[in-house]
N, C-alpha and C. Protein backbone atom coordinates (compact mmCIF):
# COMPACT_ATOMS: atom_id res chain seq x y z
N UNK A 1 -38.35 67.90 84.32
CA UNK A 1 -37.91 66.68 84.95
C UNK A 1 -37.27 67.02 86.30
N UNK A 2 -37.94 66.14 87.27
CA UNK A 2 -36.79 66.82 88.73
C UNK A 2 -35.38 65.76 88.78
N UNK A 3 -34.72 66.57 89.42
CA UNK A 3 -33.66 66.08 89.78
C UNK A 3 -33.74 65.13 90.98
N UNK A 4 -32.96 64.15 90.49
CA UNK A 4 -32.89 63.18 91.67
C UNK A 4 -31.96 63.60 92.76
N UNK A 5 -31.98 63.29 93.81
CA UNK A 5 -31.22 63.67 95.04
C UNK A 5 -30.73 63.04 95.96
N UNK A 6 -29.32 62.51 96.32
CA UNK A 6 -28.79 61.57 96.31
C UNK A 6 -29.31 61.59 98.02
N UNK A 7 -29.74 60.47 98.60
CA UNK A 7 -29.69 60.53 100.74
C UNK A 7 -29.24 60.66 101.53
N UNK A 8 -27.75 60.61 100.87
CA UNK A 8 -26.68 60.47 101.71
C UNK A 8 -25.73 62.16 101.42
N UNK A 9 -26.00 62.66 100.75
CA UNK A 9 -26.00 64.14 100.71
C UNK A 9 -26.36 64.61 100.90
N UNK A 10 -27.83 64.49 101.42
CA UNK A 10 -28.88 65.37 102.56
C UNK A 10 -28.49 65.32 103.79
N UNK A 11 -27.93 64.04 104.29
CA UNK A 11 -27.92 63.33 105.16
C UNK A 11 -26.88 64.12 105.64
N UNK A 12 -25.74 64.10 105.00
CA UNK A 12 -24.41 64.82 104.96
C UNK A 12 -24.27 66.32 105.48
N UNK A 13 -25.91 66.93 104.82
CA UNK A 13 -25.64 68.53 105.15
C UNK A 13 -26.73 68.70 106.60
N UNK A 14 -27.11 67.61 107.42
CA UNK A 14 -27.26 68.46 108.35
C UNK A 14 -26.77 67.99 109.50
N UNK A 15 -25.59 66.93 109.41
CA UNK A 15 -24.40 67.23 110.15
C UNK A 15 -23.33 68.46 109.70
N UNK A 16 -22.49 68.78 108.62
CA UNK A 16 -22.04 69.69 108.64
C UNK A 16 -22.74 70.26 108.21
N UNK A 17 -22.19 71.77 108.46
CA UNK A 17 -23.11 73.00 107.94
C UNK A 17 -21.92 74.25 107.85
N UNK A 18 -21.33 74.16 107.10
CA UNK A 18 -20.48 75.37 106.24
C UNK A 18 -19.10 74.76 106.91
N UNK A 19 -18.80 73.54 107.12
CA UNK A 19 -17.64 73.37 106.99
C UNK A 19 -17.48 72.70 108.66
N UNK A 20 -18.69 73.37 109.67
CA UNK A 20 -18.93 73.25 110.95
C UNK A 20 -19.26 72.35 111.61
N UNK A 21 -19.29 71.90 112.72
CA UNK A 21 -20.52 71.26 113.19
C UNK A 21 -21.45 71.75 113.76
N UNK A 22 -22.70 71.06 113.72
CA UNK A 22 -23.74 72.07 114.42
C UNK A 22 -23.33 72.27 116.01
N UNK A 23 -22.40 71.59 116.82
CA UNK A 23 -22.30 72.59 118.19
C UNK A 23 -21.47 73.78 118.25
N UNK A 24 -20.92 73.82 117.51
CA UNK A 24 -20.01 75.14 116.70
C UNK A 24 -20.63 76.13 117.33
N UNK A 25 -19.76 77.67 118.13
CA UNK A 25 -20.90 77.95 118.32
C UNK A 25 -21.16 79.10 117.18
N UNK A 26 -22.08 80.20 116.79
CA UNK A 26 -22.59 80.69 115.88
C UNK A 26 -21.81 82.12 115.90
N UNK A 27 -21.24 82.41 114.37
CA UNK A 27 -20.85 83.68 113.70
C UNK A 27 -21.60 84.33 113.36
N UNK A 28 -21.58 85.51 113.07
CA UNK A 28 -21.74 86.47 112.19
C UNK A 28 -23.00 86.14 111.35
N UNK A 29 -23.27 85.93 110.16
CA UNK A 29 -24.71 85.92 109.71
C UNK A 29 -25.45 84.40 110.46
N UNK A 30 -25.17 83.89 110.73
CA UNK A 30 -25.55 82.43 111.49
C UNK A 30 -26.53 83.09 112.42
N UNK A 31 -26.43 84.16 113.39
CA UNK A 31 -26.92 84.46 114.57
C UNK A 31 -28.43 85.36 113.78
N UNK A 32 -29.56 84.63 114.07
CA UNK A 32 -30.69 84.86 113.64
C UNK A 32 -31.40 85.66 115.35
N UNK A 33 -31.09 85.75 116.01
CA UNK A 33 -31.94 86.27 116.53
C UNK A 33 -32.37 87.71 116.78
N UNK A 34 -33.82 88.46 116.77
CA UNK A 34 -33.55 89.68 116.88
C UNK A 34 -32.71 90.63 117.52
N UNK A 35 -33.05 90.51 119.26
CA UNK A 35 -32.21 91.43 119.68
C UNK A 35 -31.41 90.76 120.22
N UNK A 36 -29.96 91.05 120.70
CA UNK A 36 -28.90 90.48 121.47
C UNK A 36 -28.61 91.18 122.57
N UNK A 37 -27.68 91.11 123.07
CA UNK A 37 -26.68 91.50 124.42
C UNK A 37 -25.84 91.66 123.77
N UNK A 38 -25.14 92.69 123.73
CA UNK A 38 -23.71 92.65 122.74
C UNK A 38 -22.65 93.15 124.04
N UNK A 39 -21.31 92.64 123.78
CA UNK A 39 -19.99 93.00 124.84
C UNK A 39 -19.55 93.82 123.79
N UNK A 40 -18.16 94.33 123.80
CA UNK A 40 -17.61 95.05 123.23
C UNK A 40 -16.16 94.20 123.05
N UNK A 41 -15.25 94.83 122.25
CA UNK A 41 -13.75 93.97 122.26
C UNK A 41 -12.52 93.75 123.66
N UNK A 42 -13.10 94.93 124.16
CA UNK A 42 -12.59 95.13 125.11
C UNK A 42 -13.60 94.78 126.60
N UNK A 43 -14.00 93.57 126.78
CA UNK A 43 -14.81 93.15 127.12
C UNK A 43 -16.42 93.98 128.19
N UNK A 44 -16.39 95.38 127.45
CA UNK A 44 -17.22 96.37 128.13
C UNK A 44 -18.97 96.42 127.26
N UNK A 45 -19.95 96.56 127.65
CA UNK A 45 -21.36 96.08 127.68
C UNK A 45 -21.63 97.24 126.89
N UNK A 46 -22.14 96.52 125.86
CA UNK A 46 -22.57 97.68 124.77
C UNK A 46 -24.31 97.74 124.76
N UNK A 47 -24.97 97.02 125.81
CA UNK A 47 -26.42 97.05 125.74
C UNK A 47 -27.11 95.74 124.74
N UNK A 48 -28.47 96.32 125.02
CA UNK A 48 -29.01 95.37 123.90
C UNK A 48 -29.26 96.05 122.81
N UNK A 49 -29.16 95.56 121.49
CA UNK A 49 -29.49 95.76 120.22
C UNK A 49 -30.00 94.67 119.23
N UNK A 50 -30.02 95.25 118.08
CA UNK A 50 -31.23 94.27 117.22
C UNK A 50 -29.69 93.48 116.29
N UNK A 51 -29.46 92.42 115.79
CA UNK A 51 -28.08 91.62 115.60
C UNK A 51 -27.99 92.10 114.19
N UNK A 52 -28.61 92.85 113.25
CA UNK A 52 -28.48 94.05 112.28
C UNK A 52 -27.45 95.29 112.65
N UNK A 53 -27.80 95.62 113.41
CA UNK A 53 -27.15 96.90 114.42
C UNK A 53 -25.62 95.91 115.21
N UNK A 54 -25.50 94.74 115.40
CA UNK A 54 -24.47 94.07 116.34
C UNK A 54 -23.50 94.20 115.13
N UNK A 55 -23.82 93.22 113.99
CA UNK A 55 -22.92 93.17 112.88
C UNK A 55 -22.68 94.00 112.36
N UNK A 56 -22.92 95.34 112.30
CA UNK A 56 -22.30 95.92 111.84
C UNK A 56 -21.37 97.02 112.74
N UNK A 57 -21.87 97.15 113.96
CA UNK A 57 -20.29 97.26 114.77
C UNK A 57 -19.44 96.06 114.91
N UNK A 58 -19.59 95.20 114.29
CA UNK A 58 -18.61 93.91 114.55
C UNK A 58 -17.85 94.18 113.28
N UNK A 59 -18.70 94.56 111.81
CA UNK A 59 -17.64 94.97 111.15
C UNK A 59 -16.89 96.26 110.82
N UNK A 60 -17.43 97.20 110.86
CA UNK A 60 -16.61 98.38 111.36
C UNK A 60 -15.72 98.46 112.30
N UNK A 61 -15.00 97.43 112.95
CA UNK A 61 -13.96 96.96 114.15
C UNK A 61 -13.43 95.84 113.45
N UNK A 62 -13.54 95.82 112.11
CA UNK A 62 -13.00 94.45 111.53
C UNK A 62 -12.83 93.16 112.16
N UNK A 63 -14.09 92.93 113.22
CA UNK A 63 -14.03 91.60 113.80
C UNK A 63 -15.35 90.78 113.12
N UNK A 64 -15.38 89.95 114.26
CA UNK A 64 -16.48 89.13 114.08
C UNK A 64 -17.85 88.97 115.07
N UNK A 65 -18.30 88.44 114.92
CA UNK A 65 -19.58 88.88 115.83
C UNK A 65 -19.94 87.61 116.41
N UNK A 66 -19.44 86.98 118.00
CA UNK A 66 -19.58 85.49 117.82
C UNK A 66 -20.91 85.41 119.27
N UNK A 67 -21.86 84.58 119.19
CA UNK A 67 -22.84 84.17 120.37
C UNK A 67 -22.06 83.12 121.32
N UNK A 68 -22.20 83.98 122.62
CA UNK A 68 -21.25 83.49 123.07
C UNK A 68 -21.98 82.51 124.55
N UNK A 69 -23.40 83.27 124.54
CA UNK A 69 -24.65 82.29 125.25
C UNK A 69 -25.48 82.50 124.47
N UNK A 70 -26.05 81.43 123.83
CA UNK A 70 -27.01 81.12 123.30
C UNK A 70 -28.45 80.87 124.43
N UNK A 71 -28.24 80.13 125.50
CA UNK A 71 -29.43 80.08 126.25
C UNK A 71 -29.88 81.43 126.87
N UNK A 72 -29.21 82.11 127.21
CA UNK A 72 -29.39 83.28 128.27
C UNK A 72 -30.33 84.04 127.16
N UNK A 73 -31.23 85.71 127.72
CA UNK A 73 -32.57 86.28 127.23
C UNK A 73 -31.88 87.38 127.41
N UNK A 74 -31.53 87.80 126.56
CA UNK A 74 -31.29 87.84 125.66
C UNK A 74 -30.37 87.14 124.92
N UNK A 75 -29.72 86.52 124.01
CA UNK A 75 -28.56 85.53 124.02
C UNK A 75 -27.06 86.77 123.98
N UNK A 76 -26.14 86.48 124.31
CA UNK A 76 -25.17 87.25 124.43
C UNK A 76 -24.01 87.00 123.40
N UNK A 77 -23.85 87.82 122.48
CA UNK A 77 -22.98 88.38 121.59
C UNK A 77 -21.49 88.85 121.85
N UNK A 78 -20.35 88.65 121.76
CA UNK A 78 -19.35 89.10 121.78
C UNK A 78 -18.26 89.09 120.36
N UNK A 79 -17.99 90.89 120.45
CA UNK A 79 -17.44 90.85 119.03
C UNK A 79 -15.80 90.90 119.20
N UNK A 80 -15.37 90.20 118.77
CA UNK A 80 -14.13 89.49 118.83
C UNK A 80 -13.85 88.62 117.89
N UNK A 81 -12.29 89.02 117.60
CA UNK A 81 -11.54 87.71 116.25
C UNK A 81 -11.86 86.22 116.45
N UNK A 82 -13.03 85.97 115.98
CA UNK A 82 -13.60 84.34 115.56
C UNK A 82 -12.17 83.74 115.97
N UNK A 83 -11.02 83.46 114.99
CA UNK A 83 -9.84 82.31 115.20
C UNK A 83 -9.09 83.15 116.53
N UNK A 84 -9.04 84.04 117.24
CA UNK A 84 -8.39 84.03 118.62
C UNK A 84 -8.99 83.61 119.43
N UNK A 85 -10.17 84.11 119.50
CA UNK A 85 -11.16 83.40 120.48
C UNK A 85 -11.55 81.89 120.59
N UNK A 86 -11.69 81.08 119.97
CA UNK A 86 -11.71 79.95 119.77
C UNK A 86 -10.36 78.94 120.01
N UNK A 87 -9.14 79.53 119.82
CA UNK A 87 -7.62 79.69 120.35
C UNK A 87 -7.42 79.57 122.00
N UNK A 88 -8.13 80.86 122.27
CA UNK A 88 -8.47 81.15 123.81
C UNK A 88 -9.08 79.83 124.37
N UNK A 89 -10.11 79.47 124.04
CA UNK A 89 -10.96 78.52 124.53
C UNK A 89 -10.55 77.25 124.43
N UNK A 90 -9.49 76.47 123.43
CA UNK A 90 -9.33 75.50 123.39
C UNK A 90 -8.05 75.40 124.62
N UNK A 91 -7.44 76.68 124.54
CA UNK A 91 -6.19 76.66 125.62
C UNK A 91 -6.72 76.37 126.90
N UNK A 92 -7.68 77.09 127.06
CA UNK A 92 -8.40 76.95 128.83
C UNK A 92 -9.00 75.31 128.80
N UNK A 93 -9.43 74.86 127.59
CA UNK A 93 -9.44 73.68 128.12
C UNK A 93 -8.76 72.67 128.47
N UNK A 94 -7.84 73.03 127.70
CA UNK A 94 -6.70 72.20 127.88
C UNK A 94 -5.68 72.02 129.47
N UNK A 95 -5.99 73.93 129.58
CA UNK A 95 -5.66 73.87 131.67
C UNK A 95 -6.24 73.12 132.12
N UNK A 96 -7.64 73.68 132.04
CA UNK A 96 -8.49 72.62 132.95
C UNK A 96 -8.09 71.15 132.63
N UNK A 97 -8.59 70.62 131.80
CA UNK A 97 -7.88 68.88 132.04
C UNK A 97 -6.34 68.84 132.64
N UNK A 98 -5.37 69.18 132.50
CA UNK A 98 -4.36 68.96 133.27
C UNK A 98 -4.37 69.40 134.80
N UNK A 99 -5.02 70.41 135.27
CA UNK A 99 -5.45 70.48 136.75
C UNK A 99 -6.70 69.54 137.26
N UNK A 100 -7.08 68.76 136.48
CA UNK A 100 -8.19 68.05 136.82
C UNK A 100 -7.13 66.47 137.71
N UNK A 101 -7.82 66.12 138.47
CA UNK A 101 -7.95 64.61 139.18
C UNK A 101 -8.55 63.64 138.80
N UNK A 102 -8.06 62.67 139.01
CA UNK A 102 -8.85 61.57 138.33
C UNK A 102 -9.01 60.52 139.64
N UNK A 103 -9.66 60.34 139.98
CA UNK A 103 -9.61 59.55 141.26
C UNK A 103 -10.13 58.35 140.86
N UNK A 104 -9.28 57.41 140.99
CA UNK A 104 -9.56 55.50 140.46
C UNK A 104 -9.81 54.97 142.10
N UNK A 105 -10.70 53.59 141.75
CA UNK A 105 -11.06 52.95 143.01
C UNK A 105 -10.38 51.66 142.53
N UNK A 106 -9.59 51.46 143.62
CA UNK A 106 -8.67 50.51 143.29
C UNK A 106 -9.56 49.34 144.60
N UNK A 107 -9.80 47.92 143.90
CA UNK A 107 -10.71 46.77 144.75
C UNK A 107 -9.43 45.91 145.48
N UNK A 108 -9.59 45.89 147.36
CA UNK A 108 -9.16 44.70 147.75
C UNK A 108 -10.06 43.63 148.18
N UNK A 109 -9.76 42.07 147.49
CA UNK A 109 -10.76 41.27 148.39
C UNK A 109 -10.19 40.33 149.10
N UNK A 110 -11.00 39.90 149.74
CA UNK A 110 -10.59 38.95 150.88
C UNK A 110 -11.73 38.13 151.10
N UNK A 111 -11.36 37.67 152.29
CA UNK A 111 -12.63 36.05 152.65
C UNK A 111 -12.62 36.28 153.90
N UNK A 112 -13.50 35.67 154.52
CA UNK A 112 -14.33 35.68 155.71
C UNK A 112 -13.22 35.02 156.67
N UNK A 113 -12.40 33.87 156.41
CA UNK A 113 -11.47 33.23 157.46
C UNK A 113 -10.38 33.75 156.83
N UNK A 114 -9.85 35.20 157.36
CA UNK A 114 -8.34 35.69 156.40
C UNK A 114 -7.78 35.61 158.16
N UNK A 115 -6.51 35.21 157.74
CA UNK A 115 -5.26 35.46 159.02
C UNK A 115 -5.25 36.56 159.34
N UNK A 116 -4.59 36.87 160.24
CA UNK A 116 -4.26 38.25 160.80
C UNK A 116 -3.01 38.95 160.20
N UNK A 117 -2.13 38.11 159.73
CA UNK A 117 -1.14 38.70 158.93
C UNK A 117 -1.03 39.22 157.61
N UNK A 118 -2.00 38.14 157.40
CA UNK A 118 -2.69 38.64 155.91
C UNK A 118 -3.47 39.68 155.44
N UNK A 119 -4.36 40.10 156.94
CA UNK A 119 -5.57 40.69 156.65
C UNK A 119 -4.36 42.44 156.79
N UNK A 120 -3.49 42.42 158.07
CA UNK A 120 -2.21 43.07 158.19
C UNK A 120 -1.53 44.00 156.78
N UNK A 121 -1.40 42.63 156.00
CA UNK A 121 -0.40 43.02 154.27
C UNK A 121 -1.69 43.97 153.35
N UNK A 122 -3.21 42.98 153.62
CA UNK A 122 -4.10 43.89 152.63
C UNK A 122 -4.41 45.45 153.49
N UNK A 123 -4.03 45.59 154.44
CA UNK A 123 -4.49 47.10 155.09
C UNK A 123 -3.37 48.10 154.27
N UNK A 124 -1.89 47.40 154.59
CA UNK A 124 -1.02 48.11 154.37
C UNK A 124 -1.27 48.54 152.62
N UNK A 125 -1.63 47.75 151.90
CA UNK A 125 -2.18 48.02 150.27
C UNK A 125 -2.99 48.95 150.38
N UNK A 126 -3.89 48.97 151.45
CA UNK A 126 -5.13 50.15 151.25
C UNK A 126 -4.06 51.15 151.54
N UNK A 127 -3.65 51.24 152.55
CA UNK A 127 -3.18 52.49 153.18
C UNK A 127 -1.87 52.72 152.13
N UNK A 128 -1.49 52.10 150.92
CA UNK A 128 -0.55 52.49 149.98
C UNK A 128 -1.33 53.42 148.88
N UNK A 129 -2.92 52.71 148.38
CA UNK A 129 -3.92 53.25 147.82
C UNK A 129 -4.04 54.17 148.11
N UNK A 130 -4.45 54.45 149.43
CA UNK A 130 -5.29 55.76 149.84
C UNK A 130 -4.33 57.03 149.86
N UNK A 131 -2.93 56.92 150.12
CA UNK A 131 -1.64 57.70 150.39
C UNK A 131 -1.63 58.55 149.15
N UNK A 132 -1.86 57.19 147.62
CA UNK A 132 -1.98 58.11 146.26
C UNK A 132 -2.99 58.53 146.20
N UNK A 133 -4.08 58.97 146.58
CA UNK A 133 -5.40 59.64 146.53
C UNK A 133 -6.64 58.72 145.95
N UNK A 134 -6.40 57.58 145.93
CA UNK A 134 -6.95 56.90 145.29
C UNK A 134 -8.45 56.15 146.17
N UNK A 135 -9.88 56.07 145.81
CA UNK A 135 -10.75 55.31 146.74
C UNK A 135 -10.23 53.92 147.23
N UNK A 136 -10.92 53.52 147.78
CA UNK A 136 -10.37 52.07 148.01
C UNK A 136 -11.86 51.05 148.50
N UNK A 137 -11.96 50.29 147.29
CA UNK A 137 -13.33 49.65 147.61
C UNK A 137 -12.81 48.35 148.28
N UNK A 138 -13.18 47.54 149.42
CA UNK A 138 -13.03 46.67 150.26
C UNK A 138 -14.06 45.51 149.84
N UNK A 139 -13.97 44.22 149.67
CA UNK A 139 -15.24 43.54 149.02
C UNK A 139 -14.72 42.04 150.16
N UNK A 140 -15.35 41.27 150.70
CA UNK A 140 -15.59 40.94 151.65
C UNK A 140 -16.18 39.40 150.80
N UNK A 141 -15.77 38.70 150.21
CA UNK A 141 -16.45 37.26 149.59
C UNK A 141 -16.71 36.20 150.11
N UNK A 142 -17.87 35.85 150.12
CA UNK A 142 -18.36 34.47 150.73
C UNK A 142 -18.85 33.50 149.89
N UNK A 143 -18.28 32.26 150.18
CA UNK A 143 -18.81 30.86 149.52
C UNK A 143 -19.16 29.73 150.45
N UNK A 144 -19.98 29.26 149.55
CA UNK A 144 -20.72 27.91 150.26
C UNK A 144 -21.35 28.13 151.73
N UNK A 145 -20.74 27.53 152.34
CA UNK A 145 -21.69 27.65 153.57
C UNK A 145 -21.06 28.93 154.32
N UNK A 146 -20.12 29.74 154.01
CA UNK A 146 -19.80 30.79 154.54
C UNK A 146 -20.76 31.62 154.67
N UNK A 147 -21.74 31.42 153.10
CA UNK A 147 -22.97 32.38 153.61
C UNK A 147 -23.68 32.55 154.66
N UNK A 148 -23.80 31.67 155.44
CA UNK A 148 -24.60 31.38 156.33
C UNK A 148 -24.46 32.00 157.97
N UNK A 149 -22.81 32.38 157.54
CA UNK A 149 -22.16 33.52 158.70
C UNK A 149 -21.81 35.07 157.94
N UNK A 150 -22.79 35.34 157.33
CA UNK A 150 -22.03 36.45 156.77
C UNK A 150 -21.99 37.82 157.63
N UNK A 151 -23.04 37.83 158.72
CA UNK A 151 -23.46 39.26 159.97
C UNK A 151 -21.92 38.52 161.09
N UNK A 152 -21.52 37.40 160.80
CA UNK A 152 -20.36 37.40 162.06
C UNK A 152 -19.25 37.70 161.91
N UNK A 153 -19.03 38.12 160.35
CA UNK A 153 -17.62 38.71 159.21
C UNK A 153 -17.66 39.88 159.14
N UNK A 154 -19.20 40.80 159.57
CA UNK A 154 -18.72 42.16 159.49
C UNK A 154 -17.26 42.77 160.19
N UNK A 155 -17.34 42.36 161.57
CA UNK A 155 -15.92 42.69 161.88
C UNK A 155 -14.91 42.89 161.20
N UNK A 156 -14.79 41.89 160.74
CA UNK A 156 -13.52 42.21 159.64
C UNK A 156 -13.45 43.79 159.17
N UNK A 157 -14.13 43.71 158.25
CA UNK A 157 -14.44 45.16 157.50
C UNK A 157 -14.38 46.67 158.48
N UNK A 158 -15.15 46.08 160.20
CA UNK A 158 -14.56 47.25 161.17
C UNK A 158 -13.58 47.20 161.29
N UNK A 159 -12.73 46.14 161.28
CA UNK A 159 -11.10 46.21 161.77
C UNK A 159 -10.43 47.24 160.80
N UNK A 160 -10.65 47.05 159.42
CA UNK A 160 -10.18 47.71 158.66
C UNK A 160 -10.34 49.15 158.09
N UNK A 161 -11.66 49.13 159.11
CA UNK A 161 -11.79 51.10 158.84
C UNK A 161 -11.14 51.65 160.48
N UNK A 162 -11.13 50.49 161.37
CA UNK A 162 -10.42 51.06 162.57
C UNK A 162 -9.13 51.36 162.38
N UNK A 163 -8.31 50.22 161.43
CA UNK A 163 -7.02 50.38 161.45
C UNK A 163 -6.32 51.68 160.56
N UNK A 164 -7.32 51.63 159.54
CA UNK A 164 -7.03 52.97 158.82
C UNK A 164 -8.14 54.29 159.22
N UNK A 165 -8.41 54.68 160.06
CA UNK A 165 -8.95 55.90 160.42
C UNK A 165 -8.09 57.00 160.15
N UNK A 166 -6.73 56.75 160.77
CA UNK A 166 -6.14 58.24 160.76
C UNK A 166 -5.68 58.30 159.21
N UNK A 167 -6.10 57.87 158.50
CA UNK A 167 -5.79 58.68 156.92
C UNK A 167 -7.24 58.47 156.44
N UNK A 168 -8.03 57.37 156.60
CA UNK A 168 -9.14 56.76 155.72
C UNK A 168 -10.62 57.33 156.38
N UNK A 169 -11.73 58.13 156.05
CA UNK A 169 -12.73 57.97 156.49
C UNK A 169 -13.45 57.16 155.79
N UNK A 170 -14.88 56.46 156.17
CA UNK A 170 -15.47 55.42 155.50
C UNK A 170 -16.67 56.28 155.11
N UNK A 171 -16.46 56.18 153.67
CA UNK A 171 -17.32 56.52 152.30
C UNK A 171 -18.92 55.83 152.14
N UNK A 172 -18.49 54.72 152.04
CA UNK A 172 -19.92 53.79 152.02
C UNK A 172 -19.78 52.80 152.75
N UNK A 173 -21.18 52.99 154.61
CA UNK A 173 -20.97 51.85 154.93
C UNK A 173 -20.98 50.25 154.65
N UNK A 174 -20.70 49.20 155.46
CA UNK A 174 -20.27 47.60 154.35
C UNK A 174 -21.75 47.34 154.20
N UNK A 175 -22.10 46.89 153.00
CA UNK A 175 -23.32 46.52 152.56
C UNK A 175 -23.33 45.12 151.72
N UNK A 176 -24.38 43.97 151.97
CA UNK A 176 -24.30 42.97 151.51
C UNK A 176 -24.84 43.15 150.45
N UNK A 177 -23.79 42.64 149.15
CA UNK A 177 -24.80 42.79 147.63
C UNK A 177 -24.21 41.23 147.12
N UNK A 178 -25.26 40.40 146.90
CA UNK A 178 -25.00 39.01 146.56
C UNK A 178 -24.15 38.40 147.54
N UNK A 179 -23.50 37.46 147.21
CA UNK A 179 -22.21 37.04 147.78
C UNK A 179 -21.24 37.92 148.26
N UNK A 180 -21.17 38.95 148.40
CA UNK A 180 -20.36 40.00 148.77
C UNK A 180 -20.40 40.68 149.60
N UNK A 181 -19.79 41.22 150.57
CA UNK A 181 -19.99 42.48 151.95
C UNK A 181 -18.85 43.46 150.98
N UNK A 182 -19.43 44.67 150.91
CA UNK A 182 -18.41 45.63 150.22
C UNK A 182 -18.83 47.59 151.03
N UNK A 183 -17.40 47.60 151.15
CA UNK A 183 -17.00 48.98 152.09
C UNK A 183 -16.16 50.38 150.97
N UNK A 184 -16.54 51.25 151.02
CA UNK A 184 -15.45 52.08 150.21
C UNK A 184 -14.86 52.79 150.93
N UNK A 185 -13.48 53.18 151.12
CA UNK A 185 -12.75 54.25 151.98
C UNK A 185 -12.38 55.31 150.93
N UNK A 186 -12.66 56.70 151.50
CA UNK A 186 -12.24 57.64 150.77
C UNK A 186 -10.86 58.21 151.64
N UNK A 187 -9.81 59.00 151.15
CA UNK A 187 -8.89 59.62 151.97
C UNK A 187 -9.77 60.83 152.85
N UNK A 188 -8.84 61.12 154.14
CA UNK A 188 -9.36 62.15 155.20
C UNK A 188 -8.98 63.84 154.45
N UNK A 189 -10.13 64.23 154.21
CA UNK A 189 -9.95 65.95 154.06
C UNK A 189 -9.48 66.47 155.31
């Protein structure tokens, strides 16, 4: 009589696989391929060998034997303590995201008949934007019959990369998309 076999337990084992996930990257008997690149513990080039011959200098050094490129030809092997190394790697990522930037585009809009005092207060917002490192997308809105002047409103949008030049260079020139004229300023490198 066969055994029945439940779908969702098949299903189950080829997302995990010994406790892992499959991007995990590969230990010790896991690593099927013939020959490797092997490093040493001390991160010095032990050549290529057949991963028979890797594991067992990985265990005679009481380590582990971890693939450490899988794409590269030969794939490259490094024998080193599985839980330090993996330790190592989560720490460096963790640098990296905290030295990383995040640069947000913060939107000002306006209209085609804006005052001069007004148009004045929204520069000074960009130029508060741009000070924190931040893009600054400019969007330019037209209604009703405004459409109908929308090439005599570009100005506007020059005034505002004239007025902010000395911090702002212009990212993307103003381009009409629907109802809209829209400009992005990036800060000056």
């Amino acid at each position: 009589m066969m055994k029945k076999v439940d779908r969702y337990a098949v299903h189950f084992y080829f997302f995990l696989w010994e406790g892992r996930t499959i991007s995990d990257l590969f230990i010790n008997e896991q690593i099927r391929d013939k020959e490797v690149r092997v490093i040493g513990e001390n991160g010095e080039q032990l050549g290529i060998m057949s991963s028979r011959e890797a594991m067992r200098l990985a265990e005679e050094a009481g380590v582990d034997l971890v693939k450490i490129a899988p794409t590269a030809k030969p794939p490259v092997c490094k024998i080193v303590d599985y839980g330090k190394f993996k330790y190592e790697q989560t720490r460096k990522e963790k640098e990296a995201k905290k030295k990383q930037k995040t640069v947000e585009i913060k939107e000002i809009r306006l209209s085609p008949n804006i005052d001069t005092n007004d148009l004045n207060t929204k520069i000074n917002a960009a130029r508060k934007f741009i000070g924190k490192g931040d893009r600054v997308k400019i969007t330019l809105r037209f209604r009703g019959r405004e459409m109908a002047h929308m090439n005599n409103s570009k100005h506007i949008l020059d005034d505002i990369a004239e007025a902010l030049a000395d911090i702002a260079v212009v990212d993307k020139a103003p381009k009409v998309e629907g109802r809209s004229m829209t400009m992005f300023l990036a800060e000056k490198r």
